[in-house]
Protein backbone atom coordinates (compact mmCIF):
# COMPACT_ATOMS: atom_id res chain seq x y z
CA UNK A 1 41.47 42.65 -92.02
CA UNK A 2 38.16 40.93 -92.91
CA UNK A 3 39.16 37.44 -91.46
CA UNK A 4 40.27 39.37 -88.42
CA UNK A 5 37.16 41.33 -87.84
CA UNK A 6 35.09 37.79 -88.66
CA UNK A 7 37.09 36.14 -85.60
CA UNK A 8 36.30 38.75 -83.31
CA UNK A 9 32.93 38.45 -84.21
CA UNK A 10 32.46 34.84 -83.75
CA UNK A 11 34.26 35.11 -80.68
CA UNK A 12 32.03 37.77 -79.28
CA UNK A 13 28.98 35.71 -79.98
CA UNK A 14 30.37 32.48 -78.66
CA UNK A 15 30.83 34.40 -75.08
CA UNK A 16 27.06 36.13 -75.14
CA UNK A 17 25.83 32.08 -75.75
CA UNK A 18 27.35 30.86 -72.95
CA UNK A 19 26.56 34.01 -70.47
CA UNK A 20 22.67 33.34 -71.85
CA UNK A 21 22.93 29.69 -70.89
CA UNK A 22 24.34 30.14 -67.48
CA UNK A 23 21.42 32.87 -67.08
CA UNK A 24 18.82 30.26 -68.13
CA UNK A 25 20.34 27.83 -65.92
CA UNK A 26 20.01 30.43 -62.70
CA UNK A 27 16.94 30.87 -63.42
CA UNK A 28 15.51 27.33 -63.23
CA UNK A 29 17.16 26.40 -60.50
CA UNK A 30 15.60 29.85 -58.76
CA UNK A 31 12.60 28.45 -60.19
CA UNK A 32 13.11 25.01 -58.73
CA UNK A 33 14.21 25.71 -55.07
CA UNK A 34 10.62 28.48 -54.85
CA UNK A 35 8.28 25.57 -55.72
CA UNK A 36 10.14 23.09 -53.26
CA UNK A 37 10.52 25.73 -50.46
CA UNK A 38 6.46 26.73 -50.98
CA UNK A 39 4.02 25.89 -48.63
CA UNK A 40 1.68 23.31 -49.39
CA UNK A 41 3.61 21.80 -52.43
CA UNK A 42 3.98 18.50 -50.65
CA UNK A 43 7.31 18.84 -49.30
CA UNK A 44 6.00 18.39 -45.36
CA UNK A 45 4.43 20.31 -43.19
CA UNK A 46 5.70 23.82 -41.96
CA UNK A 47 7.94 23.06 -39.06
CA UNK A 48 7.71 26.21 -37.68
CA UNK A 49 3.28 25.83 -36.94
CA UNK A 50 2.57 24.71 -33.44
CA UNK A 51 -0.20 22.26 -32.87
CA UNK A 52 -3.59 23.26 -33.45
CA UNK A 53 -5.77 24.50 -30.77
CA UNK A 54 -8.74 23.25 -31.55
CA UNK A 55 -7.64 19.97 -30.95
CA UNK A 56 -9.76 17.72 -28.32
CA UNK A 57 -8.38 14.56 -26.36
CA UNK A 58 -8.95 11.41 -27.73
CA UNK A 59 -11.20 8.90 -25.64
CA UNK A 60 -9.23 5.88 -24.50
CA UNK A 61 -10.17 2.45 -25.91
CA UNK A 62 -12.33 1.84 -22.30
CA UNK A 63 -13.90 4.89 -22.87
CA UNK A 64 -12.66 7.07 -20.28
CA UNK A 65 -11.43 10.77 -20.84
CA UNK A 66 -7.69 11.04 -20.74
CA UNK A 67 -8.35 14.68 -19.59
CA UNK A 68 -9.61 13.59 -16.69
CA UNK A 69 -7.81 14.00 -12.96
CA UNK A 70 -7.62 10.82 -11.16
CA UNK A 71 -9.50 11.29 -7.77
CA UNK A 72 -8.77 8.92 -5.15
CA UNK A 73 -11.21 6.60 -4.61
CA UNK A 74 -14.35 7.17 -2.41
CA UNK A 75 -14.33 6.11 0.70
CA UNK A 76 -16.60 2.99 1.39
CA UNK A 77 -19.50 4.37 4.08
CA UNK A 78 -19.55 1.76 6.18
CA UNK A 79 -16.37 1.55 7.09
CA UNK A 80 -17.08 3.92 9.97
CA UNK A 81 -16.51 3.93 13.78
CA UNK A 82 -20.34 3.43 13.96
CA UNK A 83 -20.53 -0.22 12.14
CA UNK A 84 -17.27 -0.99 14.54
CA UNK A 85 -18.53 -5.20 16.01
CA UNK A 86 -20.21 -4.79 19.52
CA UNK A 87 -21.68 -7.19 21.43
CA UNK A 88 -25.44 -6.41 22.10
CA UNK A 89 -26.13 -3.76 24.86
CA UNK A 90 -26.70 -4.34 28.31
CA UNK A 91 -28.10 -2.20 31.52
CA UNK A 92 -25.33 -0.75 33.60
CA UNK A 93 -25.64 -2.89 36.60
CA UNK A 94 -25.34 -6.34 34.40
CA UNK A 95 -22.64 -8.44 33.07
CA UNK A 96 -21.09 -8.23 29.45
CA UNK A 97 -19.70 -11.66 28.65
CA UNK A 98 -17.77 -12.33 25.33
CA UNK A 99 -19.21 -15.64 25.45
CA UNK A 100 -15.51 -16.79 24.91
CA UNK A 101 -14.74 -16.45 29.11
CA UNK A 102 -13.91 -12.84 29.39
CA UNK A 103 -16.28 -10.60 31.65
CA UNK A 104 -16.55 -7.34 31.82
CA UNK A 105 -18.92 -5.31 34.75
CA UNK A 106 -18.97 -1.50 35.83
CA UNK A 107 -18.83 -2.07 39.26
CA UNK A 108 -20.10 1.85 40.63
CA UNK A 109 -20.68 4.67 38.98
CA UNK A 110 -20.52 8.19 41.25
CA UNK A 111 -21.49 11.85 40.30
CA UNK A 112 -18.68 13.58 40.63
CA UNK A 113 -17.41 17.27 39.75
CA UNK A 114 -15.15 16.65 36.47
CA UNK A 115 -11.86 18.86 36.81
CA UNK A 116 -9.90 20.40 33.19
CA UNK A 117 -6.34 19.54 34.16
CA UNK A 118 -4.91 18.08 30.46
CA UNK A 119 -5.45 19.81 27.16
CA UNK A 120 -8.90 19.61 25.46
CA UNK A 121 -10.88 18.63 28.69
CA UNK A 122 -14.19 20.38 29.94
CA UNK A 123 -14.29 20.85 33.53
CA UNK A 124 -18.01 20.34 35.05
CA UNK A 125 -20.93 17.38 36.14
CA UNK A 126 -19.06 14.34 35.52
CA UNK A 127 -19.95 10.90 36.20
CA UNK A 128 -17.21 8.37 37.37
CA UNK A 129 -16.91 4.61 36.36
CA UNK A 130 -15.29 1.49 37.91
CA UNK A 131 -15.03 -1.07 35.30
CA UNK A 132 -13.56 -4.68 36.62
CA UNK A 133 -12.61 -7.41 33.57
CA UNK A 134 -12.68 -10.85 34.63
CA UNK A 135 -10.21 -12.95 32.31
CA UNK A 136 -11.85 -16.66 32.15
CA UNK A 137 -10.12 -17.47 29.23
CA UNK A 138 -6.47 -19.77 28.83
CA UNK A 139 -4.44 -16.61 27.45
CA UNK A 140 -3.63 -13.34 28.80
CA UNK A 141 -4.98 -9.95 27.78
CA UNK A 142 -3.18 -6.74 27.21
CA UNK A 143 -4.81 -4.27 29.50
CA UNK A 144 -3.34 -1.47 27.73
CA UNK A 145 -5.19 -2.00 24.41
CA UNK A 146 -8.28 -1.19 25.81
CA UNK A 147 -10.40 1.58 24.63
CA UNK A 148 -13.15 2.73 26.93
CA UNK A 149 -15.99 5.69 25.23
CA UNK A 150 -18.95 7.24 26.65
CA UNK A 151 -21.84 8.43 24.48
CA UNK A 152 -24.85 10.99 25.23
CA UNK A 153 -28.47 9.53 23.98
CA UNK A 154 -29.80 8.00 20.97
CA UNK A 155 -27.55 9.72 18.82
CA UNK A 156 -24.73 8.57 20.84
CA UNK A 157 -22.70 12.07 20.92
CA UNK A 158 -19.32 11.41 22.38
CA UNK A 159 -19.04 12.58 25.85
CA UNK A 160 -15.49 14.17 26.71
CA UNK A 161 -13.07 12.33 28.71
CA UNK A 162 -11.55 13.56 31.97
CA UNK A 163 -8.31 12.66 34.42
CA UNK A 164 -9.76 13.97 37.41
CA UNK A 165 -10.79 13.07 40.02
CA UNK A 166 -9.76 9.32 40.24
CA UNK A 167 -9.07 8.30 36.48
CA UNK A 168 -7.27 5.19 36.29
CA UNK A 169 -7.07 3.62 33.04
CA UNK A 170 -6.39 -0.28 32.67
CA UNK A 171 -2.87 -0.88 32.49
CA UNK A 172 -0.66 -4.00 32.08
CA UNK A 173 -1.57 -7.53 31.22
CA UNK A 174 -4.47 -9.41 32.30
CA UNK A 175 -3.61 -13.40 33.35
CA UNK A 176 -5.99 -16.11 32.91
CA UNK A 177 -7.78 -16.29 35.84
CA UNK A 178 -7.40 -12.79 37.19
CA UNK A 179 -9.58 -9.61 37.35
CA UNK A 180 -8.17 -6.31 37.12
CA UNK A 181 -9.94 -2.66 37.70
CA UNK A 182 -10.12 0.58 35.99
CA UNK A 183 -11.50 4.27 37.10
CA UNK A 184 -13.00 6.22 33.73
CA UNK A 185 -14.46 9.86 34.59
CA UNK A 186 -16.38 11.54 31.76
CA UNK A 187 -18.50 14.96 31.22
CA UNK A 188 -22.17 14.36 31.25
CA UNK A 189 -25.13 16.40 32.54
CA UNK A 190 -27.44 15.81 35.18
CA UNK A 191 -29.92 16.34 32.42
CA UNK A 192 -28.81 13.82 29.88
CA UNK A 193 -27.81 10.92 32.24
CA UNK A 194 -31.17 9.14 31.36
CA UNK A 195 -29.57 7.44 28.25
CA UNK A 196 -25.90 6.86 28.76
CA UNK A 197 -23.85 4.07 26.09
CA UNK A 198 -20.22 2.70 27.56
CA UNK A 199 -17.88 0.54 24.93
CA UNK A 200 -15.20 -1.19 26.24
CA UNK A 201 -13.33 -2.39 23.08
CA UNK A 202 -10.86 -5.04 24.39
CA UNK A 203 -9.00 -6.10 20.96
CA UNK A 204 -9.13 -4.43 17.41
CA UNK A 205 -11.66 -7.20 15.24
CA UNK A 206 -13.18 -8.33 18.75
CA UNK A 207 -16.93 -6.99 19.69
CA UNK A 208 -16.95 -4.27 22.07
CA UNK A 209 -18.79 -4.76 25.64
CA UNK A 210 -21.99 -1.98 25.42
CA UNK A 211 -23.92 -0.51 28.60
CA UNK A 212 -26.56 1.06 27.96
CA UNK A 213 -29.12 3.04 30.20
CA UNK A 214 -29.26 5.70 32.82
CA UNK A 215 -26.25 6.38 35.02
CA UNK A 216 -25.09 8.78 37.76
């Protein structure tokens, strides 16, 4: 009975060991696995923090701020209609040569009542132009890329352009050799017809032909 109750004994021990070793070895591997899992225990940064606010762009190696919006570029002033070539002014009743053979005159100029008959046209004083181009040259001209503008005074304020009565507007091609007419009618003043400029641009990069003086 004594060697029985010794067995049983040992046997009892032998099983409280091993449950104390297996509860040790819970323990540090609990132990373990809270250290690695800490923040700040230099296992990485916390994947779940977003990006810090206070954060401010970085300038660019040329020294330009990456923040800011590209903006296109400024428009160079003197690429206006005012700095557009012309040939230097003459009076109404005088030639404009090119110097190159072509020849451009106003040939009469009438006071006429200007009539509104398109969209955007003033009805009222008008003035009326005949313009004749002379083509001198050894090559035709296209007729219907001219541009013909009247301006009011030193300031040149654009005076509006009418149909009516008699507008005619060069047309067609010009031959060597040849002259061809056109009819212009435009609102101006009796008041302001002291100081009166007329282009006649012939040919985009080609000086316009300028008159210049009183009209009517």
């Amino acid at each position: 009975m004594v060697e029985a109750s010794n067995a049983s004994g040992n046997l009892r021990r032998r099983i409280w060991l091993w449950i104390g070793i297996v509860v040790a070895i819970a323990a540090a591997v609990a132990i373990i696995v809270s250290f690695a899992l800490a923040p700040g225990s230099g296992g990485g940064a916390d994947p779940s923090a977003g990006p810090s606010s206070s954060a401010t762009p970085t300038a660019t190696s040329d020294g330009a701020d990456p923040s800011a919006t590209n903006s296109p570029a400024t428009p160079d002033p003197a690429a206006t209609s005012g700095t557009m070539p012309e040939l230097a002014p003459v009076a109404p009743d005088a030639p404009a040569d090119n110097g190159e053979g072509l020849v451009a005159r106003i040939t009469a100029m009438k006071a006429v009542e200007g009539e509104a008959v398109q969209a955007g046209e003033i009805g009222g004083p008008a003035v009326q132009f005949m313009l004749t181009i002379t083509n001198d040259t050894d090559e035709a001209v296209d007729l219907g890329l001219i541009s013909v503008n009247a301006y009011i005074g030193e300031a040149r304020t654009p005076a509006g352009g009418l149909v009516r009565p008699g507008g005619a507007p060069f047309e067609g091609t010009l031959e060597a050799g040849e002259s061809a007419e056109g009819v212009y009618v435009y609102t101006i003043p009796e008041d302001q017809r002291s100081d009166v400029t007329l282009t006649v641009d012939y040919r985009a990069g080609q000086p316009a032909f300028v008159f210049r003086g009183p009209v009517g």
